[in-house]
Protein backbone atom coordinates (compact mmCIF):
# COMPACT_ATOMS: atom_id res chain seq x y z
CA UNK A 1 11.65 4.41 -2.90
CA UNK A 2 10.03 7.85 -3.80
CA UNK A 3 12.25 9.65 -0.51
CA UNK A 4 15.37 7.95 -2.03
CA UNK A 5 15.15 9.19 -5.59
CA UNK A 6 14.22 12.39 -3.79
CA UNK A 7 16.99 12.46 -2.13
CA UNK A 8 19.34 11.55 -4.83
CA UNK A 9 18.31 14.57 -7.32
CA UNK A 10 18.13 16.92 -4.31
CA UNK A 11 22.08 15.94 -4.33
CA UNK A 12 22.87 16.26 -7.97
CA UNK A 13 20.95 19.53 -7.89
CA UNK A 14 23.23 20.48 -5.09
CA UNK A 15 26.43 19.61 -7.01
CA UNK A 16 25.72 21.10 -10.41
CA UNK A 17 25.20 24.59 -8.03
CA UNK A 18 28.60 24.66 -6.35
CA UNK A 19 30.80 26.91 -8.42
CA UNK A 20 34.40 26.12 -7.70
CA UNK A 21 36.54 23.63 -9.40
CA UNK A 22 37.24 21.03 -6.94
CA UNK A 23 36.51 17.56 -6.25
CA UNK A 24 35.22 18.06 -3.27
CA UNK A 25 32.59 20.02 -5.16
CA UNK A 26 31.72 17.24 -7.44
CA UNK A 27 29.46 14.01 -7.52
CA UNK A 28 32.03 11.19 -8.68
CA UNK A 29 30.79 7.73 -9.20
CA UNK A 30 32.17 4.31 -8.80
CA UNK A 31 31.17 1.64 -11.23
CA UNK A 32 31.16 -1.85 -9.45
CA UNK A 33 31.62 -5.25 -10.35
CA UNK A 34 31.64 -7.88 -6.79
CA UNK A 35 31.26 -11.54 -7.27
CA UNK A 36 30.98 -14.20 -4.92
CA UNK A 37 31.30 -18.00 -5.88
CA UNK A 38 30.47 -21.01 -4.24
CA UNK A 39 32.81 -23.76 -4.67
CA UNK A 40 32.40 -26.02 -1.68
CA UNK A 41 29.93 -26.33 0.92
CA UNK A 42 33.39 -24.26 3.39
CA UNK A 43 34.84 -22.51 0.69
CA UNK A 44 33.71 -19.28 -2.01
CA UNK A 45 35.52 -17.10 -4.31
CA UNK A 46 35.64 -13.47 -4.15
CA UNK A 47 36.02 -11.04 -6.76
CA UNK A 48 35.51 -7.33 -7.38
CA UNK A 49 36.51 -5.44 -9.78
CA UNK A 50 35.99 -1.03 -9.57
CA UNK A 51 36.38 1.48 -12.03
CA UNK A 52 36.45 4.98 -9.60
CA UNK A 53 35.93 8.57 -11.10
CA UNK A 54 35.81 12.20 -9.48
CA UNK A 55 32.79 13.36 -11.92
CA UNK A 56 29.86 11.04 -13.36
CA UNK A 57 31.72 9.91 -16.21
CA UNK A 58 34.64 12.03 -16.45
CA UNK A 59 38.07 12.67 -14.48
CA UNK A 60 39.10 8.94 -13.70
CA UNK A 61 40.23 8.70 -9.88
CA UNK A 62 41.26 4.74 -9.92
CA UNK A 63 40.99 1.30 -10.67
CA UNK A 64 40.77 -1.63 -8.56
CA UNK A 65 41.14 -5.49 -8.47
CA UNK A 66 40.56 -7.47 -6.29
CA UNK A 67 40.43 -11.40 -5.19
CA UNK A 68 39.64 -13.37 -1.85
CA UNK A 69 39.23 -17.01 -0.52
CA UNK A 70 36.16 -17.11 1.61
CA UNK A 71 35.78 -19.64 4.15
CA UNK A 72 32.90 -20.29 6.27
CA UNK A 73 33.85 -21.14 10.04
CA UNK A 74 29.46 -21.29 10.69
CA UNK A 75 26.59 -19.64 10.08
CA UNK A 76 27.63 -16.74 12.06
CA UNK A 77 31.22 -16.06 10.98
CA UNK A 78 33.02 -15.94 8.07
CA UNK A 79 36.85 -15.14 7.16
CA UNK A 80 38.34 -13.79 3.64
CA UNK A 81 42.13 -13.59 2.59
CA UNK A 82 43.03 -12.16 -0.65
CA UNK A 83 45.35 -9.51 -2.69
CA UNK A 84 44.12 -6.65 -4.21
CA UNK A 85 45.90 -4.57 -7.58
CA UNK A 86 44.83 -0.45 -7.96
CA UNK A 87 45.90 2.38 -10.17
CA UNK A 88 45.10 5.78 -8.13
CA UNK A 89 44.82 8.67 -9.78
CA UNK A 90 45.72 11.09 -6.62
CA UNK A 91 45.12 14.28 -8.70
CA UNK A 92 42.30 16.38 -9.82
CA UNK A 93 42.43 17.90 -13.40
CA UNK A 94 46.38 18.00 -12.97
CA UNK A 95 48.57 15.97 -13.96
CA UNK A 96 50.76 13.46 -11.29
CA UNK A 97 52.43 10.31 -10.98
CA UNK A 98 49.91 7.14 -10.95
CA UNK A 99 50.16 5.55 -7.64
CA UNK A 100 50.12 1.83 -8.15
CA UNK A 101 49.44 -0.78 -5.16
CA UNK A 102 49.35 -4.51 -4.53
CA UNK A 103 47.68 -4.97 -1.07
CA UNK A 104 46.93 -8.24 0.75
CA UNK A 105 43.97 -8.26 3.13
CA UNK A 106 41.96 -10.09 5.75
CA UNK A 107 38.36 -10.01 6.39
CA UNK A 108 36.48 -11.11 9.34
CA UNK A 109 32.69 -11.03 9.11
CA UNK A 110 30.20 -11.74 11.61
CA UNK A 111 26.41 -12.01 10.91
CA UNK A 112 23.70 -10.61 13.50
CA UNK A 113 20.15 -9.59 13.03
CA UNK A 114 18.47 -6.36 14.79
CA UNK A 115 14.59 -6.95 14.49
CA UNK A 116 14.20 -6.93 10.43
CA UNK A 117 17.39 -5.66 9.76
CA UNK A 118 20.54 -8.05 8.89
CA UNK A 119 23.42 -6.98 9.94
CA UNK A 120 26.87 -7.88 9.42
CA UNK A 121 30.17 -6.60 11.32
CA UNK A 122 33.36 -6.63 9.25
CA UNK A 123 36.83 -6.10 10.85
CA UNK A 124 39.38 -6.00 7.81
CA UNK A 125 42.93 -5.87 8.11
CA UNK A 126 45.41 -4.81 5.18
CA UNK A 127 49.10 -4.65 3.86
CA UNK A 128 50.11 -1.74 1.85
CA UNK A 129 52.96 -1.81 -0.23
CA UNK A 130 52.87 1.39 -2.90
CA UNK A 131 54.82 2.97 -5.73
CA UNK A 132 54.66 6.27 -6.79
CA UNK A 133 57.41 8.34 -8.43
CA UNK A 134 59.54 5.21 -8.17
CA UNK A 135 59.62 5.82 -4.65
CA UNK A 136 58.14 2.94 -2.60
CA UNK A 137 56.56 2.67 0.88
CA UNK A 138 54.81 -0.13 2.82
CA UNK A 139 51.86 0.74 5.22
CA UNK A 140 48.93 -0.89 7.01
CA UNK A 141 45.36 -0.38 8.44
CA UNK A 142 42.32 -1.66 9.92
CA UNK A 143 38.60 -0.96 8.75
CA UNK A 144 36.05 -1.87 10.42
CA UNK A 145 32.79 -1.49 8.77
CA UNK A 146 28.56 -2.03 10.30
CA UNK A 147 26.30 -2.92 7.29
CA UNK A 148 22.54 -3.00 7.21
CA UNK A 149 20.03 -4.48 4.94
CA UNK A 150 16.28 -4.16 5.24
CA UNK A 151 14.27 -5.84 2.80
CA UNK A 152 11.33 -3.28 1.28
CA UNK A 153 10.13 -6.97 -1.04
CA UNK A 154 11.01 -10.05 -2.27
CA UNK A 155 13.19 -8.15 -4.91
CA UNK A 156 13.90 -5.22 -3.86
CA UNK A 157 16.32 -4.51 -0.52
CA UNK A 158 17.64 -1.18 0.90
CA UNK A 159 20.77 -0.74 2.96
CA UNK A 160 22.81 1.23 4.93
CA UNK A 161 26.59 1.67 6.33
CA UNK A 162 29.32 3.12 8.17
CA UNK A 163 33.10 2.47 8.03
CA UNK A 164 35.71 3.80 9.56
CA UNK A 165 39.64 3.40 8.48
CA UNK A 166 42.49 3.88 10.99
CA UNK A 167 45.74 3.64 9.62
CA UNK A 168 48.89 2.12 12.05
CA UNK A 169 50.73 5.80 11.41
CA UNK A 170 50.92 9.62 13.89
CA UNK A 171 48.06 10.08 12.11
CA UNK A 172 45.48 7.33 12.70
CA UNK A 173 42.33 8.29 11.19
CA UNK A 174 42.46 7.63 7.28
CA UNK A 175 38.73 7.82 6.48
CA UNK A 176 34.76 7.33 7.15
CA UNK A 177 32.32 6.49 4.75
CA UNK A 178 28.78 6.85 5.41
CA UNK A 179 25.98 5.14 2.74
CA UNK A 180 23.14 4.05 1.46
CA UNK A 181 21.16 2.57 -1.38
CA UNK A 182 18.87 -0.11 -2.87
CA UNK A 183 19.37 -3.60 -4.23
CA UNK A 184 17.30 -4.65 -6.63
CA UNK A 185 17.46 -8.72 -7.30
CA UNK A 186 16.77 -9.42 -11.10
CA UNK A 187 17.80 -13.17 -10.96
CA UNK A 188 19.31 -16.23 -8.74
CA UNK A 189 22.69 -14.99 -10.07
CA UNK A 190 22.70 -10.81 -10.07
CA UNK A 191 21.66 -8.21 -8.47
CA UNK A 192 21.65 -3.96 -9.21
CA UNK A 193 23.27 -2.27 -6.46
CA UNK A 194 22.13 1.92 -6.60
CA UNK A 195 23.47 4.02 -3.65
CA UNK A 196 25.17 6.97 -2.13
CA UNK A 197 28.49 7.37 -0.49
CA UNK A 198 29.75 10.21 2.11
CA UNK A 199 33.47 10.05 2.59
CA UNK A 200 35.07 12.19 5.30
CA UNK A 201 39.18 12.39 4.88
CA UNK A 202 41.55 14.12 7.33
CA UNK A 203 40.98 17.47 5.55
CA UNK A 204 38.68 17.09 2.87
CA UNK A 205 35.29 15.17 1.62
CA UNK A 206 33.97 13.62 -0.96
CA UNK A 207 30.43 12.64 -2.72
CA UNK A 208 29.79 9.67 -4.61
CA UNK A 209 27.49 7.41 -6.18
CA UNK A 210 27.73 3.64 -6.40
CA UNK A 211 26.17 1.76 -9.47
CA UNK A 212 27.22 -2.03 -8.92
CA UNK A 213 26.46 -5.46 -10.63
CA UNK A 214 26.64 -8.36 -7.65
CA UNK A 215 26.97 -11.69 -9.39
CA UNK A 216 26.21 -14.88 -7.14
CA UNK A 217 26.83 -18.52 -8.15
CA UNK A 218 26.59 -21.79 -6.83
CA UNK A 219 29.32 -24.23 -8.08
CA UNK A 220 28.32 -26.92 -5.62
CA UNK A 221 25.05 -28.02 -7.33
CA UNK A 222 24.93 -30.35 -10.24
């Protein structure tokens, strides 16, 4: 915990120091909302909802919705489809078009275990259709994403990831993100999510950290 929060202010320092006005230069955050939601012993809701910024609390980057049906095919594997809704801000400190999106996507997740550490492998799939300038274009991608969690107690759980996006265009690669964090469990239902996130584009970078709320309920029980 101590080598974490070490870490962290060693970035912020690190930020505050750079002297050019970029975003590349700055620590954004994303401010998260995920939900999942149990409604059959097969069957749970997904939800997420993201509120995206270039600085801390400043400079808003995007917005995103988003909404899945889970179902369970066994203890291993798992499949989502769902549609997601964002407002991208594609500009720093100028001022451009909005790019608004509706996107359907498909998840396929497979559980594993390395010693202590769960791990899950997610392949996700994704249909792009985009507006900007009242000009619109359709693309689509794959992700596929390795996520570890070790658990440091009962309550408290740290984690790592990679993912990687490649985009069906000339230019495949779209994006790798690189992270980690803690979850900290406060009830049955939620749980604090505190991390870092490394994201390598085509051409540029960017730093940011992730504050989340992860809500977790159980319609089946009576």
């Amino acid at each position: 915990m101590k080598e974490f929060l070490l870490m962290l202010s060693l970035i912020l320092f690190l930020q505050k120091t750079q002297a050019q006005n970029s975003s590349e230069n700055k620590l954004g955050a994303w401010y998260m909302y995920n939900g999942t939601h149990k409604i059959s012993d097969k069957y749970s809701l997904k939800s997420a909802i993201h509120f995206r910024y270039f600085e801390l609390i400043s400079e808003y980057q995007q917005e995103i919705y988003r909404l899945g049906l889970n179902y369970k095919i066994n203890n291993t594997v798992n499949a989502t489809f769902g549609t997601v809704y964002s407002i991208t801000d594609t500009s720093y400190k100028e001022n451009l078009p909005n790019l608004y999106e509706y996107r359907f996507y498909q998840d396929l997740n497979v559980k594993d275990k390395w010693y202590n550490f769960k791990v899950t492998h997610r392949v996700r799939l994704a249909q792009r259709f985009r507006r900007q300038n009242f000009k619109n274009k359709t693309t689509h991608r794959i992700r596929y994403g390795l996520f570890l969690k070790h658990p440091i107690s009962k309550k408290l759980t740290t984690y790592a990831f990679n993912e990687v996006f490649i985009k069906f265009a000339t230019k495949a690669f779209g994006q790798n993100r690189t992270g980690i964090g803690l979850l900290q469990k406060t009830s049955d239902f939620i749980t604090l999510k505190f991390g870092y996130m490394y994201t390598q584009f085509n051409s540029t970078q960017s730093n940011r950290l992730q504050l989340g709320l992860i809500v977790t309920t159980n319609h089946t029980k009576t």
